[in-house]
C-alpha atoms as a PDB file:
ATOM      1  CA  UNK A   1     -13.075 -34.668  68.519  1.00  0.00           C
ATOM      2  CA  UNK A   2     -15.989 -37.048  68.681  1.00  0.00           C
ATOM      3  CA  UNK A   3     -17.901 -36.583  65.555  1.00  0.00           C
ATOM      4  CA  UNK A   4     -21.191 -36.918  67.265  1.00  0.00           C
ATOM      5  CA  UNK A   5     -20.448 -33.713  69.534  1.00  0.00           C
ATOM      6  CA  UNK A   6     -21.438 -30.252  67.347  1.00  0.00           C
ATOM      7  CA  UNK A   7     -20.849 -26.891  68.401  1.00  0.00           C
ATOM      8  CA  UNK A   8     -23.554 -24.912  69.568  1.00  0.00           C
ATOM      9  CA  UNK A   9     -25.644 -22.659  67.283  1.00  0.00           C
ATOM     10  CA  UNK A  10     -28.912 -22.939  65.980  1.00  0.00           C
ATOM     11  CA  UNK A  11     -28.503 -20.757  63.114  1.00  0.00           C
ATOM     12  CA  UNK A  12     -25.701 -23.583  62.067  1.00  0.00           C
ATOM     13  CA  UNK A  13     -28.401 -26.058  61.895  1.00  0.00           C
ATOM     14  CA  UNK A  14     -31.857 -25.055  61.900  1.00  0.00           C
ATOM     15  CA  UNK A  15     -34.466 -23.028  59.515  1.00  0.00           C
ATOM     16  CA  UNK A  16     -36.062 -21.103  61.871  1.00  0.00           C
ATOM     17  CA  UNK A  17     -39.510 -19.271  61.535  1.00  0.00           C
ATOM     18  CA  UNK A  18     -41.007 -16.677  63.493  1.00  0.00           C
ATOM     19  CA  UNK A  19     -43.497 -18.895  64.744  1.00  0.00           C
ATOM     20  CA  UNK A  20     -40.831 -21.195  66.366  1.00  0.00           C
ATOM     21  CA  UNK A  21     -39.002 -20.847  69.950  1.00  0.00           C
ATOM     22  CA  UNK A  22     -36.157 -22.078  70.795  1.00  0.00           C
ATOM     23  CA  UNK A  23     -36.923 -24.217  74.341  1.00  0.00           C
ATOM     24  CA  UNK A  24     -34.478 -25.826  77.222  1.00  0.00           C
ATOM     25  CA  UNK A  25     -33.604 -28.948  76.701  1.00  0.00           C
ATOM     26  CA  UNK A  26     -34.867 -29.798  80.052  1.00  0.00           C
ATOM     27  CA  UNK A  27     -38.230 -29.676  79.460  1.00  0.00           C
ATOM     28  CA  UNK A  28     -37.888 -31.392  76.622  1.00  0.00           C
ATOM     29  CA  UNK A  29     -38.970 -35.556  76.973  1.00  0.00           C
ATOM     30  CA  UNK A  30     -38.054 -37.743  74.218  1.00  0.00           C
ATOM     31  CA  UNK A  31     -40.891 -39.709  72.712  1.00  0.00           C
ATOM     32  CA  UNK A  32     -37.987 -42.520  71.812  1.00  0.00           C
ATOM     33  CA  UNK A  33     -35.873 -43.765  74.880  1.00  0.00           C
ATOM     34  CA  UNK A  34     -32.424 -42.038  74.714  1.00  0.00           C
ATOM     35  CA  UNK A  35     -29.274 -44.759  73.302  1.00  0.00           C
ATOM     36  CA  UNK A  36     -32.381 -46.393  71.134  1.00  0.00           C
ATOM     37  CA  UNK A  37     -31.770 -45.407  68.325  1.00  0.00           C
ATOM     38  CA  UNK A  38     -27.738 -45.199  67.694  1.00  0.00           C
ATOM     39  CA  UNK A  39     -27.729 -45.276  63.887  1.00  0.00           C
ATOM     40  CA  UNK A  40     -30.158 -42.279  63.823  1.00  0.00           C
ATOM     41  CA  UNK A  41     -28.325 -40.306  66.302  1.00  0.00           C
ATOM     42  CA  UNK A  42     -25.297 -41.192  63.977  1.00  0.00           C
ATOM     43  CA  UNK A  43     -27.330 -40.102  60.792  1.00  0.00           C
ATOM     44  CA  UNK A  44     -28.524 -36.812  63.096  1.00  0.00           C
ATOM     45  CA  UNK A  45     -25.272 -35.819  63.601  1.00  0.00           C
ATOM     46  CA  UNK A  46     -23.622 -35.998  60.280  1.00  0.00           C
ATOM     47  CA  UNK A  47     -27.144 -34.271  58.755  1.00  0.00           C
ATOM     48  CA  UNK A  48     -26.320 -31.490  61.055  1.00  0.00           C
ATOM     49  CA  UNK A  49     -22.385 -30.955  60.579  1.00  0.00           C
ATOM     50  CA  UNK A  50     -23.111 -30.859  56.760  1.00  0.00           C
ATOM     51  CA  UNK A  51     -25.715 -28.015  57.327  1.00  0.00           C
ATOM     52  CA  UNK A  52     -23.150 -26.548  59.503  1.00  0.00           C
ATOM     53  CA  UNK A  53     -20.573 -27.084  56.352  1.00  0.00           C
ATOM     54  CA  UNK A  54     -23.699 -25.938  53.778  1.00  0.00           C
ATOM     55  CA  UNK A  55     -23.371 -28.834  52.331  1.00  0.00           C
ATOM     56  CA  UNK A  56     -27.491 -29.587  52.747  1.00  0.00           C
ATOM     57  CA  UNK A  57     -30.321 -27.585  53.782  1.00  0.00           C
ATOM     58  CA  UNK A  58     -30.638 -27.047  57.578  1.00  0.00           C
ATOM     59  CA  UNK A  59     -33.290 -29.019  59.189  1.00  0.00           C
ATOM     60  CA  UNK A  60     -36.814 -28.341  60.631  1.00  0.00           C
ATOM     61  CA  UNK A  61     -37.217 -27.764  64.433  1.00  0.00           C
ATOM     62  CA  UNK A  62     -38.233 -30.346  66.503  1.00  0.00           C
ATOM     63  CA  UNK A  63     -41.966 -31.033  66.527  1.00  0.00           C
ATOM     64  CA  UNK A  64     -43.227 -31.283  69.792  1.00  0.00           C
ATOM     65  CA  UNK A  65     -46.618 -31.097  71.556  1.00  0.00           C
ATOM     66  CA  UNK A  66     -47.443 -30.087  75.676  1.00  0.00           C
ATOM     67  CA  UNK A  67     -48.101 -32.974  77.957  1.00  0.00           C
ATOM     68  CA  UNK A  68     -50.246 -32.833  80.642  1.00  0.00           C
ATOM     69  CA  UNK A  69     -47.497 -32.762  83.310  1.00  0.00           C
ATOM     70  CA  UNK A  70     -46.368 -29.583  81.522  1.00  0.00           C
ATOM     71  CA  UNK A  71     -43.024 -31.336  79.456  1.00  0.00           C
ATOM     72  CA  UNK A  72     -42.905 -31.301  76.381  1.00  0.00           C
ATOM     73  CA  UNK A  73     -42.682 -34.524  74.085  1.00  0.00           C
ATOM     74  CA  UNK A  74     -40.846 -35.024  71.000  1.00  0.00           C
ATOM     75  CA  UNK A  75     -42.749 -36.109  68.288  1.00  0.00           C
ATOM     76  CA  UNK A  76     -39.865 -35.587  65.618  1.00  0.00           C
ATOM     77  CA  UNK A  77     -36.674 -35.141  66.372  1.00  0.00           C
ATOM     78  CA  UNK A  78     -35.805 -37.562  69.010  1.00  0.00           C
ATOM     79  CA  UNK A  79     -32.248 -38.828  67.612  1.00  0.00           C
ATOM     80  CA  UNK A  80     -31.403 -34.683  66.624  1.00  0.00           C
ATOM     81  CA  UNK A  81     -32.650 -34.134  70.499  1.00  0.00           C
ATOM     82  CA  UNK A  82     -30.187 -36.876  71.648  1.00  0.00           C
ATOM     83  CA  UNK A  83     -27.473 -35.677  69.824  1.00  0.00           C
ATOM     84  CA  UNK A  84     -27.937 -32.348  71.405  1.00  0.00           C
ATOM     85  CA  UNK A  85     -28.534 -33.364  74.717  1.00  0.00           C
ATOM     86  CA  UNK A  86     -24.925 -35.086  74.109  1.00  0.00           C
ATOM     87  CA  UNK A  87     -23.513 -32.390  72.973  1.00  0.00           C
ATOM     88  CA  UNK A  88     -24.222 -30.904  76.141  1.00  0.00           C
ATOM     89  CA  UNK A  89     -26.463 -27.442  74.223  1.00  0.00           C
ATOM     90  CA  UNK A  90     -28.375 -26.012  77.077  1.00  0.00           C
ATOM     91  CA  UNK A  91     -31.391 -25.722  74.152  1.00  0.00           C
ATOM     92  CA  UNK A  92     -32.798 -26.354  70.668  1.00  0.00           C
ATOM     93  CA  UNK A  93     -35.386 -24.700  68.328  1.00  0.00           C
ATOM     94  CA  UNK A  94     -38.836 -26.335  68.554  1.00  0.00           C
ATOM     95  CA  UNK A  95     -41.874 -26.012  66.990  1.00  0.00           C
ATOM     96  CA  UNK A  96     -45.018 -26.700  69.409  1.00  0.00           C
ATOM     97  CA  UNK A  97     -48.205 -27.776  67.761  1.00  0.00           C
ATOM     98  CA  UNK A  98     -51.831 -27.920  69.455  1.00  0.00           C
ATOM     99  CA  UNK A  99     -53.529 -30.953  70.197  1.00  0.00           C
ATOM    100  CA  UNK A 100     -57.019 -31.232  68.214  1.00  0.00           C
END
């Protein structure tokens, strides 16, 4: 099995909040371009299994803010996003902040 490739379940890997959704991936849109980054997808991945094992704390949502085309971008998160997206999850928790 490809180490990079996780099971889906949020609860595995994420401390969620009330305040958080969980979103589809497609209208998600990375603030990094996907493949940029392979030693943080790497890192992402490994972070995530050893949540998944409870062998560290699970990890934030993904920040992301509302662009003007109605997407939303990634703002942190963008190798945890690719690693998702490759893992073929049809979602992911998110956390959406306002612009000031």
């Amino acid at each position: 099995m490809n180490p990079r490739i996780l099971p889906y379940g949020h609860d595995c890997y994420f401390e969620l909040a009330p305040e958080e959704r969980v979103m589809p991936l497609a209208l998600l849109r990375p603030s990094k371009p996907p493949g940029s980054q392979p030693a943080a997808e790497a890192a992402a991945a490994e972070r995530m299994a050893q949540a998944a094992r409870c062998e560290r704390e699970r990890r934030e949502p993904l920040l992301v803010r509302k662009a003007p085309d109605g997407a939303f971008e990634v703002l942190d998160g963008n190798a945890t996003l690719a690693v998702a997206a490759g893992s073929n999850w049809p979602d992911i928790p998110v956390r959406i902040i306002e612009e000031r």
